[in-house]
Each structure stands twice: as structure tokens, then as C-alpha cells.
N, C-alpha and C. Protein backbone atom coordinates (compact mmCIF):
# COMPACT_ATOMS: atom_id res chain seq x y z
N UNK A 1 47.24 148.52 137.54
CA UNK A 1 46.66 147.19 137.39
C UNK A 1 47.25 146.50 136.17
N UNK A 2 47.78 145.50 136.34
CA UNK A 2 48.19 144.71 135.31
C UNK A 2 47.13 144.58 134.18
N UNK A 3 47.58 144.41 132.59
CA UNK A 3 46.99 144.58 132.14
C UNK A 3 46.39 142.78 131.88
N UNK A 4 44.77 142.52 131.52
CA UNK A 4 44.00 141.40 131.59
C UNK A 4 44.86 140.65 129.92
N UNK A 5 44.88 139.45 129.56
CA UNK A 5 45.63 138.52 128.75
C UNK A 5 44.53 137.96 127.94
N UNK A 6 44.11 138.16 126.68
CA UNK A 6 43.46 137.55 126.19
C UNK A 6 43.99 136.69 124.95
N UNK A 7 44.00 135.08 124.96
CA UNK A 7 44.55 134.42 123.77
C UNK A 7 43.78 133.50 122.56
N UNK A 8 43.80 134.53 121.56
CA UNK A 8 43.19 134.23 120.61
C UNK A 8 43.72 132.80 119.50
N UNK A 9 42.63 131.81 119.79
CA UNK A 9 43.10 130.34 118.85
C UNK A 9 42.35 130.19 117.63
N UNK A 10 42.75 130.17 116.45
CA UNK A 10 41.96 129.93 115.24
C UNK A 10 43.26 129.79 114.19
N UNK A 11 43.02 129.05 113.15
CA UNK A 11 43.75 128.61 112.05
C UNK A 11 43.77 129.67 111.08
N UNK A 12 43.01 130.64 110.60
CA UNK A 12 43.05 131.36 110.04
C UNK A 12 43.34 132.98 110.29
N UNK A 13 44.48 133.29 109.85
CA UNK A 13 45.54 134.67 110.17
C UNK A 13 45.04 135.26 110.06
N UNK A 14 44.09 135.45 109.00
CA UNK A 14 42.83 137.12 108.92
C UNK A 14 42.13 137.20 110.23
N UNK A 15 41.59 136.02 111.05
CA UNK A 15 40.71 136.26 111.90
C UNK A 15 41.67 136.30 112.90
N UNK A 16 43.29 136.10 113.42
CA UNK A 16 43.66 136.12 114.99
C UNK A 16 44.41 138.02 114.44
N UNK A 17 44.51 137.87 113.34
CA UNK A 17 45.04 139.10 113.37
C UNK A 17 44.25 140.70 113.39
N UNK A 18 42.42 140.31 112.78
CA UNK A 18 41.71 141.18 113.05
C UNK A 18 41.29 141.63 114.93
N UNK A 19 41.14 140.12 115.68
CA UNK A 19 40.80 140.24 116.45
C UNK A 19 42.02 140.76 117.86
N UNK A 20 43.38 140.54 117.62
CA UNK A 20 44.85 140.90 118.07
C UNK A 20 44.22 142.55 118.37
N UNK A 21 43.81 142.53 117.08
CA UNK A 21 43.98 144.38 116.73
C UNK A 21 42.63 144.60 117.41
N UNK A 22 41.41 144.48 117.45
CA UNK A 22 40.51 144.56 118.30
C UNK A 22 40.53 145.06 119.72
N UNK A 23 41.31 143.74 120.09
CA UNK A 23 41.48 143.34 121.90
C UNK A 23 42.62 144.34 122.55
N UNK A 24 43.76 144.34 121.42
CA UNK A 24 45.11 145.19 121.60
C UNK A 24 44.22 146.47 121.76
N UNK A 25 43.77 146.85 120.94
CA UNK A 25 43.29 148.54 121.17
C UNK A 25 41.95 148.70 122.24
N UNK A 26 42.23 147.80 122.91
CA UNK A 26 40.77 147.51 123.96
C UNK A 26 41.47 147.85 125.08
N UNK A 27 42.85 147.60 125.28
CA UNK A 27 43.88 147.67 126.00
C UNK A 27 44.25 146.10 126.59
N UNK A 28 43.79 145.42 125.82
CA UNK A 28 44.36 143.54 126.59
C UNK A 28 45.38 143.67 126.27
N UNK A 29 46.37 142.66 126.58
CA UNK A 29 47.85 141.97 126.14
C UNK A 29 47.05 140.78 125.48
N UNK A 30 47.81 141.03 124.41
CA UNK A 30 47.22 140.01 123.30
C UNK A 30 48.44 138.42 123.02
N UNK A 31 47.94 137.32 122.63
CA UNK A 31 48.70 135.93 122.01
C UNK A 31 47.87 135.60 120.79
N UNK A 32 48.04 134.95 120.37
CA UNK A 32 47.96 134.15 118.95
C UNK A 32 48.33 132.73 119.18
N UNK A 33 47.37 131.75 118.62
CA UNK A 33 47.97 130.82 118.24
C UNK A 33 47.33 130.01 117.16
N UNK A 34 47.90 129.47 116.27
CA UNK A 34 47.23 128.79 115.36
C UNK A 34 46.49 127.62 115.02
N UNK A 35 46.82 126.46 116.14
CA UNK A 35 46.96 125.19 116.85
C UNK A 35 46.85 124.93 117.85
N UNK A 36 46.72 123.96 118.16
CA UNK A 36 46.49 123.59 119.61
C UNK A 36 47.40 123.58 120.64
N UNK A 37 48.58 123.12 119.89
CA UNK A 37 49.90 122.56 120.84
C UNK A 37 50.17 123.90 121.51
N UNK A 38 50.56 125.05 120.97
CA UNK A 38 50.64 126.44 120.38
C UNK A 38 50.41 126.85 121.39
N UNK A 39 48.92 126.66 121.40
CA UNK A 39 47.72 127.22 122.46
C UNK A 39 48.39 126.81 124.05
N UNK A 40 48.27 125.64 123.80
CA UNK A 40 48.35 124.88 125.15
C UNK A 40 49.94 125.86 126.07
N UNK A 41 50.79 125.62 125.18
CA UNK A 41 51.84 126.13 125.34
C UNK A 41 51.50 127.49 126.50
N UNK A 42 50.89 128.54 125.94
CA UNK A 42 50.50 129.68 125.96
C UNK A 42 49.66 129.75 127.36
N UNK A 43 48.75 129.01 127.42
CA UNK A 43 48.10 128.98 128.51
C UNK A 43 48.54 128.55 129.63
N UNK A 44 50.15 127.91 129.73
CA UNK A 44 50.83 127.17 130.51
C UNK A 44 51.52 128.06 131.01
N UNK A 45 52.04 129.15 130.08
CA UNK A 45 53.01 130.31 130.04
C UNK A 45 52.85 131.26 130.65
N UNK A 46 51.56 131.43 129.66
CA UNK A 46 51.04 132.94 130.09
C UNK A 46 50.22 133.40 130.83
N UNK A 47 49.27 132.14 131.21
CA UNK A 47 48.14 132.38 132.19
C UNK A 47 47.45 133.06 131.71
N UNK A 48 46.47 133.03 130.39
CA UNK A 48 45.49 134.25 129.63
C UNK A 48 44.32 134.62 130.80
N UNK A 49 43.34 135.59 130.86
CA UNK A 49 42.21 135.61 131.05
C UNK A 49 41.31 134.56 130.73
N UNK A 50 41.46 135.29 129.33
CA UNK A 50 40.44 134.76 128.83
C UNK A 50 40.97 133.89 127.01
N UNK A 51 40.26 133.00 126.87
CA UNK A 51 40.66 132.60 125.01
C UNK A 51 39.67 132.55 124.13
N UNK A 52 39.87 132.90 123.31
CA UNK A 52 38.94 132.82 122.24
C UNK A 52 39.37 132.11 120.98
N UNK A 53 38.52 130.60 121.23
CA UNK A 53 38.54 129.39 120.64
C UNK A 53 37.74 129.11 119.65
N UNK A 54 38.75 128.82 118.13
CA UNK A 54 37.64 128.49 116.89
C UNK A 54 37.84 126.67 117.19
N UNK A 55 36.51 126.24 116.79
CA UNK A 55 35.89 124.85 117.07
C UNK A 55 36.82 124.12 115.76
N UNK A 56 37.25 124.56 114.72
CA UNK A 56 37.44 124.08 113.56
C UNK A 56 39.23 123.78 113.51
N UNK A 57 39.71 123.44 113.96
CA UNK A 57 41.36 123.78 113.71
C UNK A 57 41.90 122.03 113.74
N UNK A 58 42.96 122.26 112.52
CA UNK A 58 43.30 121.32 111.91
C UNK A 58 44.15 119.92 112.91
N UNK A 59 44.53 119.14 112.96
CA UNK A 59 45.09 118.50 114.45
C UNK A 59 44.17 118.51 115.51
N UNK A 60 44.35 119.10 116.19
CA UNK A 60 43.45 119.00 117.79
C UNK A 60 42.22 119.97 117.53
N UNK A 61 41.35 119.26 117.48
CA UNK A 61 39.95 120.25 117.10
C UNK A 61 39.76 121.39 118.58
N UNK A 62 38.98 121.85 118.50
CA UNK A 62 38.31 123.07 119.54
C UNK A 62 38.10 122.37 120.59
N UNK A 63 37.15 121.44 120.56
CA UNK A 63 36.57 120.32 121.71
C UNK A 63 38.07 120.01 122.64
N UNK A 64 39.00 119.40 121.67
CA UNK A 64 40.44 118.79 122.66
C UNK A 64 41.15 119.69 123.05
N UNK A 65 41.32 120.77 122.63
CA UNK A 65 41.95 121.94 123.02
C UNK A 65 41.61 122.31 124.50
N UNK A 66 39.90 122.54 124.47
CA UNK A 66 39.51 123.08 125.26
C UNK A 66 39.40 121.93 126.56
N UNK A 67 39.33 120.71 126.47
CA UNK A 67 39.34 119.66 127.70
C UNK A 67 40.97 119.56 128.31
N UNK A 68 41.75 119.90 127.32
CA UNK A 68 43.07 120.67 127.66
C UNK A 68 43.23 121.64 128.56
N UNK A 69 42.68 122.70 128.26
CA UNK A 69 43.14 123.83 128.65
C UNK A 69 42.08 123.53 130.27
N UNK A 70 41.48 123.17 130.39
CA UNK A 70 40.42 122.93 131.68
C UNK A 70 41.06 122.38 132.23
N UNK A 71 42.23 121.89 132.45
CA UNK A 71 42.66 120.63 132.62
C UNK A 71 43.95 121.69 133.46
N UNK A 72 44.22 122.08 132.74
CA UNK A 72 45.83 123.12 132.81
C UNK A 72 45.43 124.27 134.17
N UNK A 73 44.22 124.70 133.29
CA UNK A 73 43.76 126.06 134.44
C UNK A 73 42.16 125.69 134.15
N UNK A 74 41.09 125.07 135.07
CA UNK A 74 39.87 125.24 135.18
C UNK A 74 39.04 126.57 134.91
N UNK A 75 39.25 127.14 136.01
CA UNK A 75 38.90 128.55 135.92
C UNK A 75 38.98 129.36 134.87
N UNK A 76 39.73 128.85 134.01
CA UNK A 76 39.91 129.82 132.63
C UNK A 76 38.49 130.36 131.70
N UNK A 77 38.36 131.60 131.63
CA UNK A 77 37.43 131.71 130.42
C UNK A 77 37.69 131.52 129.19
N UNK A 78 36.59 130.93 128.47
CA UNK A 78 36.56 130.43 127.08
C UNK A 78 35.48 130.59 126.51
N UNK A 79 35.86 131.33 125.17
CA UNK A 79 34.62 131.40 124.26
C UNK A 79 34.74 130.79 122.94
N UNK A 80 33.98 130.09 122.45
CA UNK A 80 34.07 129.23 121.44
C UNK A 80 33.53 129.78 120.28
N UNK A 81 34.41 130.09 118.74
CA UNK A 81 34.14 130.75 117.23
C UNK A 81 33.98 129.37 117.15
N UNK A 82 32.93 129.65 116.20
CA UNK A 82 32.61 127.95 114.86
C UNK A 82 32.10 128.65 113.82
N UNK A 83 31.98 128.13 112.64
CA UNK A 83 31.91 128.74 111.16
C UNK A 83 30.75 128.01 111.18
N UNK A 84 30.11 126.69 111.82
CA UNK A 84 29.07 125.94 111.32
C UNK A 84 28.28 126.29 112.56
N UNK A 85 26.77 125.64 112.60
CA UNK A 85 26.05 125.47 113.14
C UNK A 85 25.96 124.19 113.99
N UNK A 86 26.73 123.98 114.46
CA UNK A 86 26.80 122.60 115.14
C UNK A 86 26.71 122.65 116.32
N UNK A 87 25.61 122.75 116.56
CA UNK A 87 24.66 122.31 117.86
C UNK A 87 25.36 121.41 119.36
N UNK A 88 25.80 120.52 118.37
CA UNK A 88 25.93 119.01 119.44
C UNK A 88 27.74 119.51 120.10
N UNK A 89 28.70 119.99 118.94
CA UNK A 89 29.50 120.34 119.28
C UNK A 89 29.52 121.96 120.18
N UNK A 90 28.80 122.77 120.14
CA UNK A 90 28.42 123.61 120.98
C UNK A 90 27.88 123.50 122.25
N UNK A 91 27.40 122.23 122.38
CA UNK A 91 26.50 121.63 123.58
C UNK A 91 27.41 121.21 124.35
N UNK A 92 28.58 120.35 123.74
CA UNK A 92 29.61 119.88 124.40
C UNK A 92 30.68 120.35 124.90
N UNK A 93 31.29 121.66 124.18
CA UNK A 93 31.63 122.71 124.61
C UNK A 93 31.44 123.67 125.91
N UNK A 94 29.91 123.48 126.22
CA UNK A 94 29.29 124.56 127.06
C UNK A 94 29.55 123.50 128.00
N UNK A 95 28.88 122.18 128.02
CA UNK A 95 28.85 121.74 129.09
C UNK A 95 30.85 121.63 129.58
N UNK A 96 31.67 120.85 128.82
CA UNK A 96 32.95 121.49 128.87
C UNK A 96 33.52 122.43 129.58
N UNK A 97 32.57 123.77 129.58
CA UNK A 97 32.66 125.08 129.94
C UNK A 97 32.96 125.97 129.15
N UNK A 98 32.86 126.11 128.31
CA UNK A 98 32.87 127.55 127.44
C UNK A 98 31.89 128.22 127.70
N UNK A 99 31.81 129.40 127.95
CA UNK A 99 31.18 130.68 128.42
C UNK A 99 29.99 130.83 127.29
N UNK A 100 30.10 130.65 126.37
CA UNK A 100 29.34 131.10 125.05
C UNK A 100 29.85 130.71 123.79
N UNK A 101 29.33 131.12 122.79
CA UNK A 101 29.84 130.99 121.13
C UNK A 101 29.22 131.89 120.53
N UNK A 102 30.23 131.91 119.33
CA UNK A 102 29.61 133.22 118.00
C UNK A 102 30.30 132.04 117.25
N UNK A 103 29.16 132.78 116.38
CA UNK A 103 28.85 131.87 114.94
C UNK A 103 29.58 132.54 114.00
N UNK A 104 30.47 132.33 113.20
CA UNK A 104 31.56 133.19 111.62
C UNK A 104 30.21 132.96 110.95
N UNK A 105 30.73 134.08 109.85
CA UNK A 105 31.09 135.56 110.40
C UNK A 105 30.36 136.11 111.64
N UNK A 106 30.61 136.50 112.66
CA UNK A 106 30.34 137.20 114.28
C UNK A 106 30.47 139.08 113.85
N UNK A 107 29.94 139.28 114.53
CA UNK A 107 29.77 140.42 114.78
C UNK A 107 30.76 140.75 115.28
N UNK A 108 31.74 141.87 115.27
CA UNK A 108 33.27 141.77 116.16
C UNK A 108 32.88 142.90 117.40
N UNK A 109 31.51 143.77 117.20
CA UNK A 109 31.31 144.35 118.47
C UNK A 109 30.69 143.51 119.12
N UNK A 110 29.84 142.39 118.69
CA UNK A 110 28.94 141.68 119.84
C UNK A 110 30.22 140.75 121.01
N UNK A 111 31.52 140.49 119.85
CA UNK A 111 32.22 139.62 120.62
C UNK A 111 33.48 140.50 121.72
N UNK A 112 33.27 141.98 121.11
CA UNK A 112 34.23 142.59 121.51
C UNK A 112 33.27 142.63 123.45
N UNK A 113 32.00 143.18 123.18
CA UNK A 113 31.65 143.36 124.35
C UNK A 113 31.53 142.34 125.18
N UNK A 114 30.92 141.12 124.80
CA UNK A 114 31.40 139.81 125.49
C UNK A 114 32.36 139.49 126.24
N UNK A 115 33.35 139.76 125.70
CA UNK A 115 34.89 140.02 126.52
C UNK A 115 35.11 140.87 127.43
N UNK A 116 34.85 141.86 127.10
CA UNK A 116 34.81 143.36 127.68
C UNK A 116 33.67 142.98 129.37
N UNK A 117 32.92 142.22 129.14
CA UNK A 117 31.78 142.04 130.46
C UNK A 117 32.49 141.01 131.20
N UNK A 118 32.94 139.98 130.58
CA UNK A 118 33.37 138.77 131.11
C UNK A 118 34.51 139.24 131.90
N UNK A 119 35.72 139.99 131.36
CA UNK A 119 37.02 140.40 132.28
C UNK A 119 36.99 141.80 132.66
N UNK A 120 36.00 142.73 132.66
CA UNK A 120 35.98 144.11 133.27
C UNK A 120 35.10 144.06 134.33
N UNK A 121 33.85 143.79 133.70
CA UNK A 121 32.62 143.44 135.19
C UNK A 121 33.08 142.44 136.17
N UNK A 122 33.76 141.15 135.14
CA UNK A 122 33.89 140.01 135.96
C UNK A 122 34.71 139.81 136.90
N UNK A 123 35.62 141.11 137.21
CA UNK A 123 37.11 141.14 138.01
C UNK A 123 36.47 140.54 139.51
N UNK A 124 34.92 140.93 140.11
CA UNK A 124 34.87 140.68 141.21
C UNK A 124 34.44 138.88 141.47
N UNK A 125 34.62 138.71 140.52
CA UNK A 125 33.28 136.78 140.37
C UNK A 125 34.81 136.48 141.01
């Protein structure tokens, strides 16, 4: 079975590189991107599973990214990191379609299993 693609978007290298190493030893094929353009690129390319989207990134925020990437591949799963509590932008997101959100600092098992349900259980949805 091919292995599932998960592409991790956030501006900050500590967090795509903790979570690379996470997902990699989970057995995903892992991406990175730092930006949006980046991202977009990637999802055009590579066809991820699934992405895991910080709301905060410099240029194209989380919100445009993600009406992007819906746009590219609907069906795509998406989970949305934010450092703040922002409600209204989480609301808009979901309705958007993002699957969920974790709040920074996240728990990296709550988000690891999240993933883990969404593309292992979810192979039959």
C-alpha cells in the first residue's frame, strides 16, 4: 500500500520539523512548507492526504491558503494549528472545512492521533 502524504504548513521550522519527525516515524511521507505559495505548490504536486495548517503565516494567512487548497482538491483533509484563541477565525475555517484545530502549544499525541484516525480508520469514508 502506498504510503498516506501528510503536508505540514507553518512558518516556524521548530514546529514543521518536530512534526516531519512525528508523522515520518508514524510511517507518512512527509512535505514542509513554510508559506502558502509553497503549500499550494505541493498540494498540486503531490496530492497530500492530509495538511496540517497553522492559521498564522506571514503573506497568505491560514484562511487563504485553505480556500485555496479546497479549490485545488475539495476532498482534501485539513487541520488547522493557531497559537491564539480565535474563535471567529476557527469558525470560518470549519465551515471552510477544516476537520478540527489544536491550539499552540498542542499536545503532539492528541494531534498525532487525530491524524492517525482521520487517514487509517478513514481509508474506507
Amino acid at each position: 500500500m502506498e504510503k498516506k502524504k501528510v503536508l505540514i504548513v507553518d512558518d516556524q521550522n521548530g514546529i514543521r520539523v518536530l512534526l516531519m519527525e512525528v508523522f515520518g516515524s508514524e510511517g507518512y511521507q512527509t512535505f514542509q512548507a513554510a508559506n502558502g505559495k509553497l503549500a499550494l505548490e505541493i498540494v498540486s504536486k503531490e496530492e497530500p492526504d492530509m495538511v496540517l495548517l497553522d492559521m498564522k503565516i506571514p503573506g497568505m494567512d491560514g484562511l487563504e491558503i485553505l480556500k485555496h487548497i479546497k479549490q485545488i482538491k475539495p476532498f482534501l483533509k485539513v487541520i488547522m494549528m493557531t497559537a491564539y484563541g480565535e474563535l471567529d477565525m476557527v469558525k470560518e475555517a470549519t465551515d471552510l472545512g477544516a476537520l478540527m484545530h489544536f491550539t499552540k502549544p498542542f499536545d503532539i499525541d492528541e494531534i498525532r492521533i487525530a491524524v492517525n484516525m482521520q487517514l487509517r480508520d478513514g481509508i474506507h469514508a
